[in-house]
Protein backbone atom coordinates (compact mmCIF):
# COMPACT_ATOMS: atom_id res chain seq x y z
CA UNK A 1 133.79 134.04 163.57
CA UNK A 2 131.56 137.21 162.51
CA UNK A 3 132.60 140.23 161.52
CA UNK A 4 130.68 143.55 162.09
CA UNK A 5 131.45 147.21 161.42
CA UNK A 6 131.34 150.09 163.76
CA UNK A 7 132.02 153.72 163.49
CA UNK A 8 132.62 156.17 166.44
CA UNK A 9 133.08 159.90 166.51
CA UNK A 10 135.92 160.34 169.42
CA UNK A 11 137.01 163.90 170.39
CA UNK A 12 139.93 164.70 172.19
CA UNK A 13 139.65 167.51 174.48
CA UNK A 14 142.27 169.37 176.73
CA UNK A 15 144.11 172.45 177.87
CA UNK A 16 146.64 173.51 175.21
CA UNK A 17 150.14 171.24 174.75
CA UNK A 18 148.73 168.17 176.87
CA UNK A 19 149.29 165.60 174.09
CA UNK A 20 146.23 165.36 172.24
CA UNK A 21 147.45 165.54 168.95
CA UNK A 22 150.57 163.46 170.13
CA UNK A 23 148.03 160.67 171.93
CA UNK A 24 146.65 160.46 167.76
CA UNK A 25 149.95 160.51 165.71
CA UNK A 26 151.63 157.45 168.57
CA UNK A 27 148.06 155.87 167.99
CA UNK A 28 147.52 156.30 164.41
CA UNK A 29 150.95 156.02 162.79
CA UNK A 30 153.19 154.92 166.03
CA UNK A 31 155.23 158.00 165.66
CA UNK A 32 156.37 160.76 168.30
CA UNK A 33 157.65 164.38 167.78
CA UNK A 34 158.74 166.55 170.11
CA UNK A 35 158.30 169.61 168.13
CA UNK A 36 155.17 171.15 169.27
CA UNK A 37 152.64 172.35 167.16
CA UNK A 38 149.56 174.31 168.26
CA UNK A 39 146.41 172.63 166.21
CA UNK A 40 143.99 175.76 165.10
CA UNK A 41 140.47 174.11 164.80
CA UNK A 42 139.92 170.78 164.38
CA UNK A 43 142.19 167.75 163.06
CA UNK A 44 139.93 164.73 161.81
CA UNK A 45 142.34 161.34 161.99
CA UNK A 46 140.94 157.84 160.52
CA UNK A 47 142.19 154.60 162.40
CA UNK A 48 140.19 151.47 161.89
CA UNK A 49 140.70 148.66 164.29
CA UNK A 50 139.88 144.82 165.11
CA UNK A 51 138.39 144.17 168.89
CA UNK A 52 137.64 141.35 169.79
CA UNK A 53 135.18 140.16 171.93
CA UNK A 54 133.06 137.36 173.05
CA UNK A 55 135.16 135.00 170.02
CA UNK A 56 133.84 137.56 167.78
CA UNK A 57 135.93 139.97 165.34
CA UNK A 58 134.54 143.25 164.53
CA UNK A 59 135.96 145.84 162.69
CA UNK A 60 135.66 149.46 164.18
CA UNK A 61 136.38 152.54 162.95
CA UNK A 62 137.34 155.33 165.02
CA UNK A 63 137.11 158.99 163.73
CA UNK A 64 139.31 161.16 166.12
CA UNK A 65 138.46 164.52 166.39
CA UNK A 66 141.65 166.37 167.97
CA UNK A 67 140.06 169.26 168.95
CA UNK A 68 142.39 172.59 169.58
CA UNK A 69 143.08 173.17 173.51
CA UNK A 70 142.03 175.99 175.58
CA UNK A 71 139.98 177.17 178.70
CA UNK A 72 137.39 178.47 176.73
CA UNK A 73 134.88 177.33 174.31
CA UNK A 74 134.07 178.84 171.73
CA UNK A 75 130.35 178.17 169.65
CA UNK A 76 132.00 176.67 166.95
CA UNK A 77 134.18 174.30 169.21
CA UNK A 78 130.85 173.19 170.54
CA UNK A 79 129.78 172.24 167.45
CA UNK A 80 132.56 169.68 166.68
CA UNK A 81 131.23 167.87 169.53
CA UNK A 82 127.80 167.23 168.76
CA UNK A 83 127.41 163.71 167.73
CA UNK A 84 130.58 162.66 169.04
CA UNK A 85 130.02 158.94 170.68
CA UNK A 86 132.80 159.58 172.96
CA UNK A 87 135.91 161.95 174.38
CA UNK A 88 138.94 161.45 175.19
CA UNK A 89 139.85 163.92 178.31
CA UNK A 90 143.63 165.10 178.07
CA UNK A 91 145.98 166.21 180.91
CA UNK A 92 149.38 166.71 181.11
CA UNK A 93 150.39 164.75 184.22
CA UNK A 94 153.00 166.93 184.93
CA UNK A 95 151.06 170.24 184.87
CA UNK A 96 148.77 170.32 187.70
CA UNK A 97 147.18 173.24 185.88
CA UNK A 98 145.84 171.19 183.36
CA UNK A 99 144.70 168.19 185.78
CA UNK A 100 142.31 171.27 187.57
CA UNK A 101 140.70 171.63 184.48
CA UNK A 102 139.55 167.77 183.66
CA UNK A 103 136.03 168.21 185.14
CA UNK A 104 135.43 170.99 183.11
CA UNK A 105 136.06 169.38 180.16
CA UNK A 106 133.69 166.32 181.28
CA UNK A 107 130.74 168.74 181.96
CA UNK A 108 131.19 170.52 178.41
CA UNK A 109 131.20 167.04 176.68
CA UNK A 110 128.33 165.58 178.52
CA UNK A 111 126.16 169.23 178.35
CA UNK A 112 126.64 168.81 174.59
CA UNK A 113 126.33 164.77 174.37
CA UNK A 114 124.26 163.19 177.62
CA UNK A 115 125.14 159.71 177.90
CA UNK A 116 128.74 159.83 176.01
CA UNK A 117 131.36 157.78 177.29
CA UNK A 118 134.47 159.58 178.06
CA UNK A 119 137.96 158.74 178.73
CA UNK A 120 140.67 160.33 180.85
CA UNK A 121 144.55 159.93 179.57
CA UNK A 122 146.63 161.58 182.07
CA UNK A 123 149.57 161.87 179.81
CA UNK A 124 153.17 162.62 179.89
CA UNK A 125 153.59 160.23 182.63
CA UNK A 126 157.23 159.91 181.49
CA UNK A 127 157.83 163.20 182.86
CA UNK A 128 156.48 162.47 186.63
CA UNK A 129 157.72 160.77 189.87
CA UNK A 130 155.67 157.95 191.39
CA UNK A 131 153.59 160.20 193.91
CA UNK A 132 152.66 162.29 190.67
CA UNK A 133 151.13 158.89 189.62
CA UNK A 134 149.97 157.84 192.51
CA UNK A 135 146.29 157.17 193.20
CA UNK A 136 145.96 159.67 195.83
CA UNK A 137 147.26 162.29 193.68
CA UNK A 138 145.03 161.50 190.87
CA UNK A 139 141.90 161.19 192.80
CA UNK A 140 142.41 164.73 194.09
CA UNK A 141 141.76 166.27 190.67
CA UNK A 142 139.03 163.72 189.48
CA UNK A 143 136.14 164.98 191.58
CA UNK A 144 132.99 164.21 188.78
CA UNK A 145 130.59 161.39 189.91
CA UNK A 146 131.31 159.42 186.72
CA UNK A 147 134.92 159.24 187.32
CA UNK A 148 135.80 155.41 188.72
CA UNK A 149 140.04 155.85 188.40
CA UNK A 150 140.40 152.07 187.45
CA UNK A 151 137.84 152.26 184.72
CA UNK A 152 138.41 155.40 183.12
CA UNK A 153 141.71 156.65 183.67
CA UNK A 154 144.98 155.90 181.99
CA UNK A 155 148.45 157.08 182.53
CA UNK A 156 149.67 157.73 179.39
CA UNK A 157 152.81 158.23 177.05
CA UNK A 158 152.85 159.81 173.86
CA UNK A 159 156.40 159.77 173.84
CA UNK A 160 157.01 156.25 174.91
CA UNK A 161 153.47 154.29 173.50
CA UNK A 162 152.86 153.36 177.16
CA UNK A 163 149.35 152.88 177.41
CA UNK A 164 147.82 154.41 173.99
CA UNK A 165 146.72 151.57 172.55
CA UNK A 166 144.64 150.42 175.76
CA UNK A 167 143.21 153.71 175.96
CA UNK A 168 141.92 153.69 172.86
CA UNK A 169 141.06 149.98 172.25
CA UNK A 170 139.22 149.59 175.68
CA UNK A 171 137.33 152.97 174.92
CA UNK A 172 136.21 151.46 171.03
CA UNK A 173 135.60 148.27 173.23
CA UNK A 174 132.91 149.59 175.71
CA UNK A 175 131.44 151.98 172.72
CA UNK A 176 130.91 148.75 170.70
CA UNK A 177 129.33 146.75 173.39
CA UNK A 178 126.78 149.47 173.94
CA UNK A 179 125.44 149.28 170.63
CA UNK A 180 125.29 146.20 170.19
């Protein structure tokens, strides 16, 4: 079995109080608070992982970039994008607010990095019925041409873990296979 390393710049974009920094702690240290905190700026979180693929091992390391929410972006936001390899699209399932705003946080990413892979984690889907989950729901909000639901969309759960570490996995997955 070989072993190679990887290193990805992922940022984490969303409206304010979707989850992002919650997505990183249940990620990164399998924790959950419910105390909100606002994050000013940027928060940088380490995690390296093993994928593996092919009978191969490789050891990736993912540099999350949990990136403060709003509607607007400001220059030096913009900057903490460039380079990044990939995003991570938040949205609080529960807030259709927030789900409206998922394309616009697609275009910004890809205006700033053509060619990144994104992800979108509609999260707190604790908090929502089965027609919030549904696919017909969903597809309503995801209107970009990139967007394929089964490929790049998770439900997600910082509260309960449901579906973090697939989100993040299959995203360092797909990153890795395009460089190799």
């Amino acid at each position: 079995m070989s072993t190679a390393a990887y290193k990805f710049k992922i940022v984490m974009l969303g409206d304010f109080a979707v989850g992002k920094t919650s997505l990183v702690k249940r990620f990164v240290y399998d924790a959950f608070d419910d105390m909100y905190l606002t994050t000013l700026g940027v928060k940088v979180t380490k995690k390296e992982i093993q994928i593996e693929d092919n009978g191969n091992r490789f050891e990736v390391m993912l540099l999350l970039w949990d990136i403060g929410g709003h509607g607007r972006f400001s220059e030096i936001s913009m900057n903490y994008l460039k380079g990044a390899g990939g995003a991570i699209i938040v949205s609080d399932l529960s807030n259709a607010d927030t789900m409206k705003h998922i394309q616009d946080h697609i275009s910004l990413f890809h205006e700033i990095n053509p060619g990144g892979k994104f992800f979108v984690a509609l999260n707190k889907a604790d908090l929502v019925d089965a027609e919030k989950s549904g696919s017909d729901y969903i597809k309503k909000y995801l209107d970009y041409p990139e967007i394929c639901p089964d490929d790049v969309v998770f439900l997600t759960s910082a509260k309960t873990g449901n579906n973090v570490e697939t989100l993040f996995h299959t995203m360092a997955a797909q990153m890795m296979r395009e460089k190799q």
